[in-house]
PDB file of N, CA and C in Angstrom:
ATOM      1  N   UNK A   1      99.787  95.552  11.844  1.00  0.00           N
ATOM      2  CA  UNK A   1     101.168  96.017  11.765  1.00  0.00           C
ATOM      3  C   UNK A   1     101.673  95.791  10.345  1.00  0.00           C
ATOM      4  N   UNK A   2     102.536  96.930   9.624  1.00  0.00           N
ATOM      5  CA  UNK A   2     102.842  96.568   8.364  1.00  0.00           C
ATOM      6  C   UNK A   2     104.033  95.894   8.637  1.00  0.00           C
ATOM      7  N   UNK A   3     104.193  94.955   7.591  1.00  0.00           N
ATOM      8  CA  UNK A   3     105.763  94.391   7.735  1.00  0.00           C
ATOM      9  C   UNK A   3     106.937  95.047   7.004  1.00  0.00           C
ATOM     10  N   UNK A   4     107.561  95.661   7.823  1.00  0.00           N
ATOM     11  CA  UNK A   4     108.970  96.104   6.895  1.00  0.00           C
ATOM     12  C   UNK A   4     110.191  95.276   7.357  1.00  0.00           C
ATOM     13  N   UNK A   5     110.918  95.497   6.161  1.00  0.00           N
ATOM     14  CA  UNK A   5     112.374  95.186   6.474  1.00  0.00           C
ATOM     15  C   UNK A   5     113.392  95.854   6.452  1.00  0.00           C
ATOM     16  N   UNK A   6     113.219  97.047   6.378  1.00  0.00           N
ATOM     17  CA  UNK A   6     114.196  97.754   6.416  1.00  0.00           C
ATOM     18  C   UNK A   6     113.857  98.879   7.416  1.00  0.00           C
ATOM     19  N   UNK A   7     114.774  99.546   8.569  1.00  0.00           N
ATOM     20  CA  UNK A   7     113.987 100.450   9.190  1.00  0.00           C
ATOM     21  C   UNK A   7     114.573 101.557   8.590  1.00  0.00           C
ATOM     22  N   UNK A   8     113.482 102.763   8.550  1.00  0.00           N
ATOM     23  CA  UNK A   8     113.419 103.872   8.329  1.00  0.00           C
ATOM     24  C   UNK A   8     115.054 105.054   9.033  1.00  0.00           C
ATOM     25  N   UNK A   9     115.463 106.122   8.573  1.00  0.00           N
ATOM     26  CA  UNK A   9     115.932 106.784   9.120  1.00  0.00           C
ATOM     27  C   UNK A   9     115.097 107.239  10.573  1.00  0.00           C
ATOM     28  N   UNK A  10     114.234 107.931  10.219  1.00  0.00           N
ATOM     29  CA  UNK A  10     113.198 108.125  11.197  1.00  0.00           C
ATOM     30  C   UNK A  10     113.204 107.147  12.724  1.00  0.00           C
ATOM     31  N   UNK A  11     112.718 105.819  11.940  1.00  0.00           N
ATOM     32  CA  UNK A  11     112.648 104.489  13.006  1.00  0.00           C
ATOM     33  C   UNK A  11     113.890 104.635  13.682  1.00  0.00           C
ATOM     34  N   UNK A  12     114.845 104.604  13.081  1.00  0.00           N
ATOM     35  CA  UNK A  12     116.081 104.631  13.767  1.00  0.00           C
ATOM     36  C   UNK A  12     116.439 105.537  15.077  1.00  0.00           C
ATOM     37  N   UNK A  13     116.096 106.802  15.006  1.00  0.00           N
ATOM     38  CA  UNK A  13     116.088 107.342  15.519  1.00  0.00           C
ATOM     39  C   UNK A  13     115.075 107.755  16.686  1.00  0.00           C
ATOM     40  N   UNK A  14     113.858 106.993  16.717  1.00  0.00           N
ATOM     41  CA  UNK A  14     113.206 106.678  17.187  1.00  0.00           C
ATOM     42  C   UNK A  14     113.577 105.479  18.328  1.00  0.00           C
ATOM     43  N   UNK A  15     114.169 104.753  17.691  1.00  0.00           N
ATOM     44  CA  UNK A  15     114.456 103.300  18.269  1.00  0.00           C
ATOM     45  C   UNK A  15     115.933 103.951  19.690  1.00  0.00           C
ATOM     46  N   UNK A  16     116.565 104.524  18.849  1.00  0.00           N
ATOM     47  CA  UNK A  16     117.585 105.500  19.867  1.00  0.00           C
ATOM     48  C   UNK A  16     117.180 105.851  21.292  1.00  0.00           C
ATOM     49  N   UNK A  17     116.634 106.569  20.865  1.00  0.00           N
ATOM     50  CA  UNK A  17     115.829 107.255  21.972  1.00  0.00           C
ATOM     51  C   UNK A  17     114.983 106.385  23.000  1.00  0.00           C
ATOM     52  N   UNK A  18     114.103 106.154  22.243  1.00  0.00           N
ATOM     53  CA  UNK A  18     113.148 104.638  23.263  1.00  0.00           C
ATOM     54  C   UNK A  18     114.242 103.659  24.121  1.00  0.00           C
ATOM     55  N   UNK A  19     115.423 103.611  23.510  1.00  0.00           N
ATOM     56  CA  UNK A  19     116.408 102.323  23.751  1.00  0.00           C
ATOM     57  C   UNK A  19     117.163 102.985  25.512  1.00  0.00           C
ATOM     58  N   UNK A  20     117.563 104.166  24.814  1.00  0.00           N
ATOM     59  CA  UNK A  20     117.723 105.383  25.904  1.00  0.00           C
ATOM     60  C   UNK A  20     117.163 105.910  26.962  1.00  0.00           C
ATOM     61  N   UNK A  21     116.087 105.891  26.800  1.00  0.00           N
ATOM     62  CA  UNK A  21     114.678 105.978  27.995  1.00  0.00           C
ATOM     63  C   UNK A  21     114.666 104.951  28.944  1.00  0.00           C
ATOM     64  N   UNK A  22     114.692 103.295  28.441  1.00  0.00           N
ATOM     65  CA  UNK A  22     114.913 102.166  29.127  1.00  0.00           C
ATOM     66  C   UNK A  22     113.824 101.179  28.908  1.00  0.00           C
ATOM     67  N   UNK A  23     112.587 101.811  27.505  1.00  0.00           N
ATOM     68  CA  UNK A  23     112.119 100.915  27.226  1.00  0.00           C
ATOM     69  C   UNK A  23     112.641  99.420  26.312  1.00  0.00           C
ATOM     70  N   UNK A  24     111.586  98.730  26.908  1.00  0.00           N
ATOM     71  CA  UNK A  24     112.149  97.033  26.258  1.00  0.00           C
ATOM     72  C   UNK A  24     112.226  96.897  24.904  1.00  0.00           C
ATOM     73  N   UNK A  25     112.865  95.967  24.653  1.00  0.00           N
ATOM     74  CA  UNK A  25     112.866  95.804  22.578  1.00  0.00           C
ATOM     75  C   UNK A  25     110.835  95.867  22.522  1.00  0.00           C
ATOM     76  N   UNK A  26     110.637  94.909  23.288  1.00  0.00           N
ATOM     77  CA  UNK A  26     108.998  94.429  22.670  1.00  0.00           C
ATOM     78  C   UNK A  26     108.279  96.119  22.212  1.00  0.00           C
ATOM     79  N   UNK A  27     108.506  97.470  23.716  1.00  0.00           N
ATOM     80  CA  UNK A  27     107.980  97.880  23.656  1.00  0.00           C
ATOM     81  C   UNK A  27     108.398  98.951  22.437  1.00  0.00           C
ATOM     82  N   UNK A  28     109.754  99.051  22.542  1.00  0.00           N
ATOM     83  CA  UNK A  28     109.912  99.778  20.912  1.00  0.00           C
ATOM     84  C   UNK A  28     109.545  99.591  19.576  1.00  0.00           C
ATOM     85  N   UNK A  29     109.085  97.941  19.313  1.00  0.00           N
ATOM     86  CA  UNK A  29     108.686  97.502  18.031  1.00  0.00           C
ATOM     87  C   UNK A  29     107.149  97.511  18.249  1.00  0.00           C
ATOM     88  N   UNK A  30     106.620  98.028  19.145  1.00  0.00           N
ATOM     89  CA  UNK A  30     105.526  98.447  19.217  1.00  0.00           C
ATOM     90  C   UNK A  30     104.785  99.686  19.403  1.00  0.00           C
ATOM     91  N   UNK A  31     105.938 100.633  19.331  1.00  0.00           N
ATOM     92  CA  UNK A  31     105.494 102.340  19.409  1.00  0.00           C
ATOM     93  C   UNK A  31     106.523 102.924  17.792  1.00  0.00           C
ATOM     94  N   UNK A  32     107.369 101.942  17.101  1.00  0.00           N
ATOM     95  CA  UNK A  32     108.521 102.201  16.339  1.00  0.00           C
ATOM     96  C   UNK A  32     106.873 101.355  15.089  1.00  0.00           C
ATOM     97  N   UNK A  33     106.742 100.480  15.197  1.00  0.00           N
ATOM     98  CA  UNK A  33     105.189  99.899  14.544  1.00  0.00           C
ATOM     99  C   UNK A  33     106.414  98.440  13.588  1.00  0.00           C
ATOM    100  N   UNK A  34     107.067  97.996  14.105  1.00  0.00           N
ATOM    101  CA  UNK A  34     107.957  97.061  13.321  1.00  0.00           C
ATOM    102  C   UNK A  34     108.083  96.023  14.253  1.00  0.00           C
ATOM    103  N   UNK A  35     108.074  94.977  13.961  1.00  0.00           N
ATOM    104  CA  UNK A  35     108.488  93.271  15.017  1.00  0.00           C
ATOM    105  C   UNK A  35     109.434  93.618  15.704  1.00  0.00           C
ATOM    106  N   UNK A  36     109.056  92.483  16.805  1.00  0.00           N
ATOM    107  CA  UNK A  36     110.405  92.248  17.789  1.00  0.00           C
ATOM    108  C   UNK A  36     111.909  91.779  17.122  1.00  0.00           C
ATOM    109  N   UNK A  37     111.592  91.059  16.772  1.00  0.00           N
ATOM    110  CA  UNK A  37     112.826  90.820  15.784  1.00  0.00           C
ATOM    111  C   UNK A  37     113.926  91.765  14.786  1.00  0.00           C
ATOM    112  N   UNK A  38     113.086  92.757  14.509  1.00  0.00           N
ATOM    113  CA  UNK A  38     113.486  93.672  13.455  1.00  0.00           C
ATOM    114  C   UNK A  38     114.442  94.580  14.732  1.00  0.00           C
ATOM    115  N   UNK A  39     113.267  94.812  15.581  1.00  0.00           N
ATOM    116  CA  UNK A  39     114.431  95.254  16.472  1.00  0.00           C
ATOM    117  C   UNK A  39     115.527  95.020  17.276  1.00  0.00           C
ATOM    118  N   UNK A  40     115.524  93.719  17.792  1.00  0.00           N
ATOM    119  CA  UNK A  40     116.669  92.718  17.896  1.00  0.00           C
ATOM    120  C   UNK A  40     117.163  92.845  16.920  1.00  0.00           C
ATOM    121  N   UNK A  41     117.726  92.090  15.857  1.00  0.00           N
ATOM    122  CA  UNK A  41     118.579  92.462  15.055  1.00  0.00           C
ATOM    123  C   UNK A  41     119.369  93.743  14.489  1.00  0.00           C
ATOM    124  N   UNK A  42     118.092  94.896  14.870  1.00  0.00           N
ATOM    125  CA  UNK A  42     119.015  96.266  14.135  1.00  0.00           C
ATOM    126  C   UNK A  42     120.179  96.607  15.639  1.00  0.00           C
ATOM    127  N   UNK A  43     119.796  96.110  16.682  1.00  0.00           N
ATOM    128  CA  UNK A  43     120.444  96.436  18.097  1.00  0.00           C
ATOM    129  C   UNK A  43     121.491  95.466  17.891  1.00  0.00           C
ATOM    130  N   UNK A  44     121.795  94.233  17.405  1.00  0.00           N
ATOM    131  CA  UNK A  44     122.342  93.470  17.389  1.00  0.00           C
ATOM    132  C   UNK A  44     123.555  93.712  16.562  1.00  0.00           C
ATOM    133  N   UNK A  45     123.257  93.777  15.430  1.00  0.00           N
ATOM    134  CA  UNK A  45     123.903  94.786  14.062  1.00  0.00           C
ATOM    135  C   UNK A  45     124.975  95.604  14.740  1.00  0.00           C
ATOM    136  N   UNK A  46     123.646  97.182  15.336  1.00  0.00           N
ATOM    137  CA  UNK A  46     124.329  98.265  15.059  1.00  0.00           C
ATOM    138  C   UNK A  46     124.682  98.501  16.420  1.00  0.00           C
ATOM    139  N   UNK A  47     124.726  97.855  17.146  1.00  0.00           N
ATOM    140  CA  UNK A  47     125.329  98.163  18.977  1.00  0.00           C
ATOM    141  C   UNK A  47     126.696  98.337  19.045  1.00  0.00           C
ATOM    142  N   UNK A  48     127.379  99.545  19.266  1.00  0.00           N
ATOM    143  CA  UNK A  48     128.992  99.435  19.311  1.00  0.00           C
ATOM    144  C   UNK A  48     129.233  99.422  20.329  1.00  0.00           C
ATOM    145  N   UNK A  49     130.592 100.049  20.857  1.00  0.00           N
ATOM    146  CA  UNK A  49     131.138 100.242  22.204  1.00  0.00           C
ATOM    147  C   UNK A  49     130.357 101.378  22.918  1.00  0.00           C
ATOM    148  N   UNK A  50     130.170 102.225  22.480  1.00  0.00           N
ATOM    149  CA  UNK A  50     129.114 103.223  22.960  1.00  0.00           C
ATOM    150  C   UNK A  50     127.898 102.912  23.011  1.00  0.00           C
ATOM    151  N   UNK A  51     127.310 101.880  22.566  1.00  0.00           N
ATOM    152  CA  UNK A  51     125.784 101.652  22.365  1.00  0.00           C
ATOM    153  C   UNK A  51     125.408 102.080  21.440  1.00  0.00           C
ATOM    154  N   UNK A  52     124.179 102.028  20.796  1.00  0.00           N
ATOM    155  CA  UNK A  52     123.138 102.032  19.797  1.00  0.00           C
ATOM    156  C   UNK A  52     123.120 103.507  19.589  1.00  0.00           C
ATOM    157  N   UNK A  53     123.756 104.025  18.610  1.00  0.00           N
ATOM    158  CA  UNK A  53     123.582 105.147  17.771  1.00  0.00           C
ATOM    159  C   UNK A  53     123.136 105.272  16.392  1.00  0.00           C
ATOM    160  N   UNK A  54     122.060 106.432  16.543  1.00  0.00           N
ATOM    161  CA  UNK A  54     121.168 105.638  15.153  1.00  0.00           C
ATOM    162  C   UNK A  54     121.808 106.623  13.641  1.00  0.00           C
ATOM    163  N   UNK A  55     122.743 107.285  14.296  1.00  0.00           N
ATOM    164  CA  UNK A  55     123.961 108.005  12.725  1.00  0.00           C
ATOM    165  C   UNK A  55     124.650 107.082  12.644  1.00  0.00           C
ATOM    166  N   UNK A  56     125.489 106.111  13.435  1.00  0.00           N
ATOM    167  CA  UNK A  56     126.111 105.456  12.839  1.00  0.00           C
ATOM    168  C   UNK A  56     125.297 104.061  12.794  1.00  0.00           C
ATOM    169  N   UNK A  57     124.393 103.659  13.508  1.00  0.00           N
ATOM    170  CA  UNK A  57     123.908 102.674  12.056  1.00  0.00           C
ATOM    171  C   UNK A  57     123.145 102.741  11.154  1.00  0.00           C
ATOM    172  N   UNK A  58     122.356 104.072  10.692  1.00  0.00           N
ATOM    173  CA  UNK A  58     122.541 104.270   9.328  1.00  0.00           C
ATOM    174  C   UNK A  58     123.555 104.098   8.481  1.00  0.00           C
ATOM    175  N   UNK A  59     124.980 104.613   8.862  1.00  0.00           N
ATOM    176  CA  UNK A  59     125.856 104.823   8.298  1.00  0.00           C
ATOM    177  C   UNK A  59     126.309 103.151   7.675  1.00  0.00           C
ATOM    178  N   UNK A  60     126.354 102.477   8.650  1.00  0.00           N
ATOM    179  CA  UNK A  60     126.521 101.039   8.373  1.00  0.00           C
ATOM    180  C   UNK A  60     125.744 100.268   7.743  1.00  0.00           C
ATOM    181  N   UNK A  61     124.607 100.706   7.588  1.00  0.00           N
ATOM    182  CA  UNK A  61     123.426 100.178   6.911  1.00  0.00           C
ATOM    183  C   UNK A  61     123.504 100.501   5.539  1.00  0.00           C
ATOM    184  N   UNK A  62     124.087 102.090   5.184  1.00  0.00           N
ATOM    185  CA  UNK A  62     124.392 102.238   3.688  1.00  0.00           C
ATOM    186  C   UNK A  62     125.579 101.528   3.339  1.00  0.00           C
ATOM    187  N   UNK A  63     126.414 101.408   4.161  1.00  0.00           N
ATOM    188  CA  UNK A  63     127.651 101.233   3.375  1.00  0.00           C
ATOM    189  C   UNK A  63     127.647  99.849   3.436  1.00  0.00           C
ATOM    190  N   UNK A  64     126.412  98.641   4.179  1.00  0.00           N
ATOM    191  CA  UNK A  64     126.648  97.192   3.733  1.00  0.00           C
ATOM    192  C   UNK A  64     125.811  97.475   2.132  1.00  0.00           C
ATOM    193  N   UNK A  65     124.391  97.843   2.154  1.00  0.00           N
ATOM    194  CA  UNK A  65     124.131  98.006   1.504  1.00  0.00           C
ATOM    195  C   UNK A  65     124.881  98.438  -0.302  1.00  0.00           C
ATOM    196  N   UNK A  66     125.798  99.552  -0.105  1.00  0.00           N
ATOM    197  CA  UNK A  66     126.268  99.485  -1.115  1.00  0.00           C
ATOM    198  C   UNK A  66     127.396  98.259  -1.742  1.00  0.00           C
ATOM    199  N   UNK A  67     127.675  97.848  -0.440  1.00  0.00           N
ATOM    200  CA  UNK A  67     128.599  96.954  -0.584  1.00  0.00           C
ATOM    201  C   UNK A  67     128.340  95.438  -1.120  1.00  0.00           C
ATOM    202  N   UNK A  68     126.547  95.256  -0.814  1.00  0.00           N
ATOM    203  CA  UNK A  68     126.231  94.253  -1.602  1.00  0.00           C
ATOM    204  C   UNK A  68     125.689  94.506  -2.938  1.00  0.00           C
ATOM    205  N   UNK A  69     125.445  95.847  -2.833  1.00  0.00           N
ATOM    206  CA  UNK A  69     124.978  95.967  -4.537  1.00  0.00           C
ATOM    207  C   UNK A  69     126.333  95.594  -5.564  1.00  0.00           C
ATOM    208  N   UNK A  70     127.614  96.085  -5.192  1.00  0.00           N
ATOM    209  CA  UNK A  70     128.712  95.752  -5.712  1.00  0.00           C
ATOM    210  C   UNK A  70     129.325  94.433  -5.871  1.00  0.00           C
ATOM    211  N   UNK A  71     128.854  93.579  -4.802  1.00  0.00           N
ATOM    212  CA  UNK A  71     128.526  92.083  -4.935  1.00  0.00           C
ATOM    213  C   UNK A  71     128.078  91.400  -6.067  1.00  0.00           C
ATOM    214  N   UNK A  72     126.821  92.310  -5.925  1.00  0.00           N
ATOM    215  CA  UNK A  72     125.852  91.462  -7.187  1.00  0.00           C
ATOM    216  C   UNK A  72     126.234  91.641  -8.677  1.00  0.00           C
ATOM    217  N   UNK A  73     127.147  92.596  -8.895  1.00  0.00           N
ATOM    218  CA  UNK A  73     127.508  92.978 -10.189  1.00  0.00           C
ATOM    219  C   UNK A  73     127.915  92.047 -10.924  1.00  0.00           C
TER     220      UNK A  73
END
């Protein structure tokens, strides 16, 4: 398994769907090819009132992202 830390647009949307179907975290970080953990946390993160939508946590994912690059300045 490669290790990433960041998931993909793709993954994301992937992870959606699988999450939607009613498979388990284990089994999504194992057809998504990323740890259990990675996926816990992005569900954890990006879970709203509607549940796990993978446009808006991209969306949230850029905009922490930019928000710590502006940090670091």
């Amino acid at each position: 398994m490669t290790i990433t830390y960041q998931l993909a647009y793709e993954q994301r949307c992937q992870l959606s769907a699988l999450k939607k179907s009613g498979c388990s975290q284990r089994e999504i970080a194992e057809i998504i090819g990323t740890s259990l953990s990675t996926v816990s946390r992005e569900l954890a993160r990006n879970t709203g009132e509607r549940g796990y939508r993978h446009r808006q946590a991209q969306g949230r994912t850029d905009s922490r992202r930019t928000e710590s690059a502006r940090a670091s300045l």
